[in-house]
Structures are given as structure tokens and as C-alpha cells.
Protein backbone atom coordinates (compact mmCIF):
# COMPACT_ATOMS: atom_id res chain seq x y z
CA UNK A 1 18.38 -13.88 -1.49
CA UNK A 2 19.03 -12.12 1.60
CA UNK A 3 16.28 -9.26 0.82
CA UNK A 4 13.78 -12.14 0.28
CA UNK A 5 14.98 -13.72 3.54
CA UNK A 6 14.01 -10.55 5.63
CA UNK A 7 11.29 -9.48 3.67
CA UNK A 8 9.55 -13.31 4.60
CA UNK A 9 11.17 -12.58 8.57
CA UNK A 10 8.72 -9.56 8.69
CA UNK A 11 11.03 -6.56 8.06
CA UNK A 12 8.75 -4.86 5.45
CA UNK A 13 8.35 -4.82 1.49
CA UNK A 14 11.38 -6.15 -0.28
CA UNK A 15 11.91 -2.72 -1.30
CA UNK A 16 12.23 -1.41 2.18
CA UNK A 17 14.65 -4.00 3.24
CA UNK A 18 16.66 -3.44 0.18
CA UNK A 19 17.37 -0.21 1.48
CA UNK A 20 18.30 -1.76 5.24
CA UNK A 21 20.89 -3.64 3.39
CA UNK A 22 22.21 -1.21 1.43
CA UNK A 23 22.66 1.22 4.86
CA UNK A 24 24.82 -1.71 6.31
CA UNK A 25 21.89 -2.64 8.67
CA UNK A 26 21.82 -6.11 8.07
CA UNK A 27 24.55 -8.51 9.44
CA UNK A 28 24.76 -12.43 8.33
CA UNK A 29 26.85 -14.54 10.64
CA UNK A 30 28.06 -11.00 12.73
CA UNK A 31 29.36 -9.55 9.68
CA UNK A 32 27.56 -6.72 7.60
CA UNK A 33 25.87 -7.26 4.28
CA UNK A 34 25.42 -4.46 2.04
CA UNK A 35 23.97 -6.66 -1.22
CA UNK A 36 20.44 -7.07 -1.39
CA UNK A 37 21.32 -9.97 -3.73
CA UNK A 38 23.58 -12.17 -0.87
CA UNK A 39 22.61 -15.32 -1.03
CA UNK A 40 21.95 -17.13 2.72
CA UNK A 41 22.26 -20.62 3.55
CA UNK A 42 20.37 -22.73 6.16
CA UNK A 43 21.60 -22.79 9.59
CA UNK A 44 23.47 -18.90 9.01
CA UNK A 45 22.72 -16.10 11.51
CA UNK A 46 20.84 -13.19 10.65
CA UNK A 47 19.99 -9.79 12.47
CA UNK A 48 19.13 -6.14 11.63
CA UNK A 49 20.02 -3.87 14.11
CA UNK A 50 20.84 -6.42 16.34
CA UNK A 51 17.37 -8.19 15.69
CA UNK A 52 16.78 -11.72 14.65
CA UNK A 53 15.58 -12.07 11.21
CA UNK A 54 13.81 -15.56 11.38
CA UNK A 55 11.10 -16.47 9.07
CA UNK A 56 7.58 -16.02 10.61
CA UNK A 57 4.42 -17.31 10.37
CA UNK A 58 2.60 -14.72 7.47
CA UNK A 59 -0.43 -12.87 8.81
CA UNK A 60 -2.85 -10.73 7.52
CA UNK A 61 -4.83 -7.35 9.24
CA UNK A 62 -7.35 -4.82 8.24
CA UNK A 63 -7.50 -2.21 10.56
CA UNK A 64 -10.01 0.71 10.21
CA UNK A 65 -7.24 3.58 10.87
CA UNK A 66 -8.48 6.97 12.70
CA UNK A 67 -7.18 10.55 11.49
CA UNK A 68 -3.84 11.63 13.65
CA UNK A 69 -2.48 7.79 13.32
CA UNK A 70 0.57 7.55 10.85
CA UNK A 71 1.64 5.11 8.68
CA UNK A 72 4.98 4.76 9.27
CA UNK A 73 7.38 1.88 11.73
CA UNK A 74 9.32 4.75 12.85
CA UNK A 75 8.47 7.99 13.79
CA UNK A 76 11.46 10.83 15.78
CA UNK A 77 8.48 13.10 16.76
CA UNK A 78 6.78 10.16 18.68
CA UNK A 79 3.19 10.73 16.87
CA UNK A 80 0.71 8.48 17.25
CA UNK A 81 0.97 5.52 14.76
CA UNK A 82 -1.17 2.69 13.02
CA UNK A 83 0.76 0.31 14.72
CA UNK A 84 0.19 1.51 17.89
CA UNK A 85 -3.37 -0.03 17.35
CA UNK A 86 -1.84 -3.57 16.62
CA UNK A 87 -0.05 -4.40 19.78
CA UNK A 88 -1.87 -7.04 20.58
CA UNK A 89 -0.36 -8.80 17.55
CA UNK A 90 2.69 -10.75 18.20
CA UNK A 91 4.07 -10.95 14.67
CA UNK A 92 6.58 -7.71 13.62
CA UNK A 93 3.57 -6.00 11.54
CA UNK A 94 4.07 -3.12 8.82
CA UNK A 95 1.69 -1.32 6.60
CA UNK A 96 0.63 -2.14 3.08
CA UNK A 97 0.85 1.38 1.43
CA UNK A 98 0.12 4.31 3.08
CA UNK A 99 -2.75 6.57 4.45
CA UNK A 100 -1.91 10.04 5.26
CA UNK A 101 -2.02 11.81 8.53
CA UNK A 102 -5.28 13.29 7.97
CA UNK A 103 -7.22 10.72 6.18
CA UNK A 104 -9.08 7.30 7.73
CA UNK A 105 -10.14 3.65 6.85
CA UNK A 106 -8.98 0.34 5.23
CA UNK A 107 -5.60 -0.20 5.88
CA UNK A 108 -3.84 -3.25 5.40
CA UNK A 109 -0.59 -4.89 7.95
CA UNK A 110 0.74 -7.79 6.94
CA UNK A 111 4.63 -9.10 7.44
CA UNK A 112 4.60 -11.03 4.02
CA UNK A 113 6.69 -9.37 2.05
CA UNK A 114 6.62 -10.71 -1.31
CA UNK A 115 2.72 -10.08 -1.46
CA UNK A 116 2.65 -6.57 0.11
CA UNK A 117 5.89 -5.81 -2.70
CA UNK A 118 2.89 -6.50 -5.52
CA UNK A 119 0.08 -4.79 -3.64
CA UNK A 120 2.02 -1.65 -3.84
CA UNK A 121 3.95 -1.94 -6.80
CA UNK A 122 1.80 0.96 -9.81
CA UNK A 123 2.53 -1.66 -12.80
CA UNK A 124 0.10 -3.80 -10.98
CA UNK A 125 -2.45 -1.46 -10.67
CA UNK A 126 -4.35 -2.65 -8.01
CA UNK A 127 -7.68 -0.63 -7.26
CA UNK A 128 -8.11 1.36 -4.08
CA UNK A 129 -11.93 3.19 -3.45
CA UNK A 130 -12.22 6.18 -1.83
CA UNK A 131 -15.24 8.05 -0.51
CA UNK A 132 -14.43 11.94 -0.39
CA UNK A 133 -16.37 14.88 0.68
CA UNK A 134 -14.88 17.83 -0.81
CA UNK A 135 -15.75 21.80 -0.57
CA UNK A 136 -18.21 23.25 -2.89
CA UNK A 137 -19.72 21.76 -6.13
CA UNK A 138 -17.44 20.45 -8.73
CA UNK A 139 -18.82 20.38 -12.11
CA UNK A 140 -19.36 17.35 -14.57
CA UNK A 141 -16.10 18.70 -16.64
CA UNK A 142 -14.22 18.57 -13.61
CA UNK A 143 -14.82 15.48 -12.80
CA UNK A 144 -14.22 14.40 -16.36
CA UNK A 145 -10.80 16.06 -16.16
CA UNK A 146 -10.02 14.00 -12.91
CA UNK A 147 -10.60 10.50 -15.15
CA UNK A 148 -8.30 12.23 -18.26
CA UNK A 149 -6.04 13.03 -15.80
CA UNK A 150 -4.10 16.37 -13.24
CA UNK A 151 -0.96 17.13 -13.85
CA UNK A 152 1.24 16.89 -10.54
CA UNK A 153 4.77 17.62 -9.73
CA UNK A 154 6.22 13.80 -11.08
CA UNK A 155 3.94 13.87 -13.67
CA UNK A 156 -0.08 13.12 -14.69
CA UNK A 157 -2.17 11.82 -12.01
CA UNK A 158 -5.68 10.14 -12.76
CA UNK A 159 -9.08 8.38 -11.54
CA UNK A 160 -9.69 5.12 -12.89
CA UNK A 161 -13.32 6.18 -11.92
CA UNK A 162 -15.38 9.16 -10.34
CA UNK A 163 -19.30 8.88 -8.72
CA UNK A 164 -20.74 11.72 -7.34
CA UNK A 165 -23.02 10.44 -4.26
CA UNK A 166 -25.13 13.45 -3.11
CA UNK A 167 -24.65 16.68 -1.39
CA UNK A 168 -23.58 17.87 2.61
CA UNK A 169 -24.50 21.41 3.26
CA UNK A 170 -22.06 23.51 1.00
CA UNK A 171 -20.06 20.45 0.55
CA UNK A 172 -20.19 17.14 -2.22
CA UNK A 173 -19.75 13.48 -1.72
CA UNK A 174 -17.56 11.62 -4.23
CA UNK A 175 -16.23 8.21 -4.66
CA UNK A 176 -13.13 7.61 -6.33
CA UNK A 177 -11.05 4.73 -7.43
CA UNK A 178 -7.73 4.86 -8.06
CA UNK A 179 -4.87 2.40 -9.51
CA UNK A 180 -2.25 4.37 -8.75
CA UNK A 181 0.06 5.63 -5.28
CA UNK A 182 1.31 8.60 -5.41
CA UNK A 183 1.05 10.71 -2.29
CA UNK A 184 -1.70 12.33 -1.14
CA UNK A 185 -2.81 11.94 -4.53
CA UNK A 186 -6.56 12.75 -4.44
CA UNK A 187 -6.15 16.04 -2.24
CA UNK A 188 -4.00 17.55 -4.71
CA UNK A 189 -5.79 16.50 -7.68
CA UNK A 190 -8.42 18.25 -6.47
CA UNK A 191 -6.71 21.07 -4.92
CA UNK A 192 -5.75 21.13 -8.70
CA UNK A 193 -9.63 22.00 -9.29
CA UNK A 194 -9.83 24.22 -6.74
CA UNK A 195 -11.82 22.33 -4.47
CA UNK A 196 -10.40 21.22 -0.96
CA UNK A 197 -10.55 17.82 0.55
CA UNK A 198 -12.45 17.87 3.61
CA UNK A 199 -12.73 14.04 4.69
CA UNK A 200 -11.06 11.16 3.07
CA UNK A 201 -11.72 7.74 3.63
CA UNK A 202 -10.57 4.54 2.03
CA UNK A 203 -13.08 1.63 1.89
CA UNK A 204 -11.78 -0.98 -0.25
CA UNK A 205 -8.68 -2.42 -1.54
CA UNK A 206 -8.44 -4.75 -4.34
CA UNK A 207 -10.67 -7.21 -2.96
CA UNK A 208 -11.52 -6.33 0.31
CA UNK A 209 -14.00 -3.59 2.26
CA UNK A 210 -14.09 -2.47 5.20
CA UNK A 211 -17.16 -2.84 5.89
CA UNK A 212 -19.13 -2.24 8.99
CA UNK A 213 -15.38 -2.21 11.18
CA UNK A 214 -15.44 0.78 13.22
CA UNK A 215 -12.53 3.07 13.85
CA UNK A 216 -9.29 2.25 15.12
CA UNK A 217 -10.53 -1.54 15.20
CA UNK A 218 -8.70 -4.62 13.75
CA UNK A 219 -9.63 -8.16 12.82
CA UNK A 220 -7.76 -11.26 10.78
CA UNK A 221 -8.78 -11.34 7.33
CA UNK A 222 -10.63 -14.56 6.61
CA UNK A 223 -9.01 -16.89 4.68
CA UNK A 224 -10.97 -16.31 1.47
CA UNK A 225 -10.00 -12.67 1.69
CA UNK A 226 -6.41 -14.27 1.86
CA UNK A 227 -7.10 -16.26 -0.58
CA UNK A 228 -8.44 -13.86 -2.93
CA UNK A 229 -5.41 -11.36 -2.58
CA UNK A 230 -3.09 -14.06 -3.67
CA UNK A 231 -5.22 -14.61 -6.68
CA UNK A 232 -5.25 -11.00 -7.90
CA UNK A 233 -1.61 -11.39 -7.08
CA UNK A 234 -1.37 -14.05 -9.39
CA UNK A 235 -3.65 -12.71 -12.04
CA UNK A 236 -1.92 -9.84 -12.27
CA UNK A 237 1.89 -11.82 -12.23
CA UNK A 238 0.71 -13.48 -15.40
CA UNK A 239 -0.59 -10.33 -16.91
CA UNK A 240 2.35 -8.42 -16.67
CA UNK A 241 4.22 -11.36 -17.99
CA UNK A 242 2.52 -11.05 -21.18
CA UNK A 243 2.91 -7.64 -21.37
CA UNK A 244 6.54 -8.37 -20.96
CA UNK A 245 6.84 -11.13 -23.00
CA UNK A 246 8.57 -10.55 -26.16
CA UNK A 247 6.59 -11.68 -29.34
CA UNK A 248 7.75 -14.81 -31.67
CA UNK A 249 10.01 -13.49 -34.45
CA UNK A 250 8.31 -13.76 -37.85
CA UNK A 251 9.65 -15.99 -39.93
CA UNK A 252 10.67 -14.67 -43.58
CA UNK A 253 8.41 -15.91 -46.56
């Protein structure tokens, strides 16, 4: 499938290069595509925006991202961007979900497709941590209300799980884990609450940490790290599967 084809060439998510396709983007053999679903053959030609969509090698980043950096491949205003920090990487890089303008830490570039696709995806719930500083003192119910859920503008938002840490000034320490992706989720959940995000920084993601990598740094994940990405990938394939699966009809007595 051609979405498949440019999602493996490094063009982002197969998501995001449905949506090249469908904007007449993509051209196979010098003539435009607009199926997602086009199958392509071995030996045919194929560009977006006059770019050569050839498979590449997959490769996988953590970079610690800074506030002011954006997660984005294109931006008109010319802001700073997280892939600014990876030129020194030859493959075409893009980012595994998103961090917002403000906030910092683990992010993760890859250019395979198919696994960033599942990273992202909510049924497969993979777990992000957060450590948050927020204003003031939120109290025990408040934080209870964050794990039974906020109610946001597309509907309930919620913690998988909340940890207070300790105390800055006028200010409290909190780490959060979420499953979900919607944006800028945690700041409005607590804006919610009445309590406003002052620092936000990720520190894990599924199985990986950032660790002790400091700001605006990269490094290759090592290949256990790979390795154990494509095993949550997998575990959670064949748990959605049997959530999917329809049950054996009963047979009549």
C-alpha cells in the first residue's frame, strides 16, 4: 500500500501520509495518487513534493527537548523546532507524538512508521510520565478527581496515576502518568482545578526514561530499548485483537 510505502520511506505516521495522499502530494511513476490504499510495485517511481520516497534504514532517537522547540516538520513562522536539534542525523526524522511549546523532556524521532502509528494511536494506551510543578496546593480530592477523570472540550480526560512528590516555595511537585494524547492535556486538567502548570516535563515513555540526558541532547536508543518498544508493540497488537475478536457462537442445547 502506497501509505505503508512512504510511511517505511520516512514521511511520518501512516496517518500523516494518508493525508499527503489525499492532498494530491504524492506522485507514483510522475502521475498523482490520491488513494492511500494504491498498491505499488517494485521498480515504480515514487516522490512527494518532488522528493524520493525510498525505503530507509529505520532509526530510533530520544532527544531531551528544551522549552521554545516545537514539535512540528513544518513551521510558516520559522520557530525554533525539535528537529532543528537532529541535524546531524541523516535519515528524514519526525516526532513520535507531541510536546508542546512550553513544556520539556523525552521525546521520541523515529522514521518507522508503522511503529510510531501504534505508539500514538489512544486504543493502545501506551503510558507517558510526567513530572509537574504546579501553583499552590492541590488537595487529596483533587487529585482523586484527576484519576476519575476532567471533563474537556472532546470529552473526559484522566490520569492513569497521580504522586505528589514534595513542595517548592508556594508551589507542588506531582508526577503523572497518562495513557492518553490529547493536547496539552495535563495543563488544562488542571487549569480545570484551578491550579496552573508552571513546569512540565516528560520523563518516560512506555519503556524508556530519559534519564540523566541533558537538555536539547540526543543519543540512539540501544537496541534493547528497540527491542523492548517492539514488544509492547506487539503485546499490545495481540491485546487489542482479543478485545476485537468476536466470541464463538453458542451452540443450542
Amino acid at each position: 500500500r502506497l501509505n505503508k510505502h512512504l510511511a517505511a520511506a520516512g514521511f511520518g505516521s501512516r496517518r500523516h501520509c494518508d493525508e499527503l495522499i489525499k492532498k494530491g502530494r504524492v506522485r507514483v511513476d510522475g502521475i498523482v495518487v490520491t488513494d492511500p490504499g494504491t498498491k505499488v510495485r517494485t521498480g515504480q517511481a515514487v516522490a512527494v513534493d518532488q522528493r524520493v520516497a525510498a525505503a530507509q534504514k529505520h532509526v530510533y532517537w530520544m532527544l531531551n527537548k528544551p522549552k521554545g522547540y516545537l514539535c512540528t516538520n513544518h513551521d510558516p513562522a520559522g520557530r525554533p523546532r525539535a528537529l532543528d536539534l537532529m541535524l546531524h542525523v541523516p535519515q528524514r526524522l519526525f516526532t513520535v507524538g507531541r510536546l508542546d511549546e512550553a513544556s520539556e523532556g523525552l521525546l521520541l524521532l523515529t522514521n518507522d512508521g508503522a511503529l510510531a502509528q501504534r505508539l500514538t494511536h489512544p486504543r493502545y494506551g501506551v503510558e507517558k510520565i510526567y513530572l509537574v510543578q504546579v501553583a499552590g496546593r492541590p488537595k487529596n480530592e483533587e487529585l482523586r478527581q484527576l484519576l476519575r477523570g476532567v471533563f474537556l472540550a472532546e470529552g473526559k480526560a484522566r490520569a492513569k496515576s497521580v504522586k505528589r512528590l514534595g513542595t517548592r516555595g508556594e508551589s507542588t511537585v506531582l508526577q503523572i502518568v497518562l495513557a492518553e494524547g490529547k493536547n496539552r492535556e495535563i495543563r488544562r486538567m488542571l487549569a480545570k482545578l484551578g491550579h496552573k502548570v508552571m513546569q512540565l516535563r516528560r520523563v518516560g515513555m512506555g519503556p524508556l526514561r530519559l534519564g540523566t540526558l541533558r537538555k536539547g541532547k540526543s543519543r540512539k536508543l540501544r537496541p534493547s530499548e528497540v527491542a523492548a518498544l517492539h514488544e509492547l508493540q506487539r503485546r499490545r497488537d495481540r491485546k487489542t485483537n482479543l478485545k476485537t475478536k468476536p466470541s464463538a457462537p453458542q451452540q443450542a442445547p
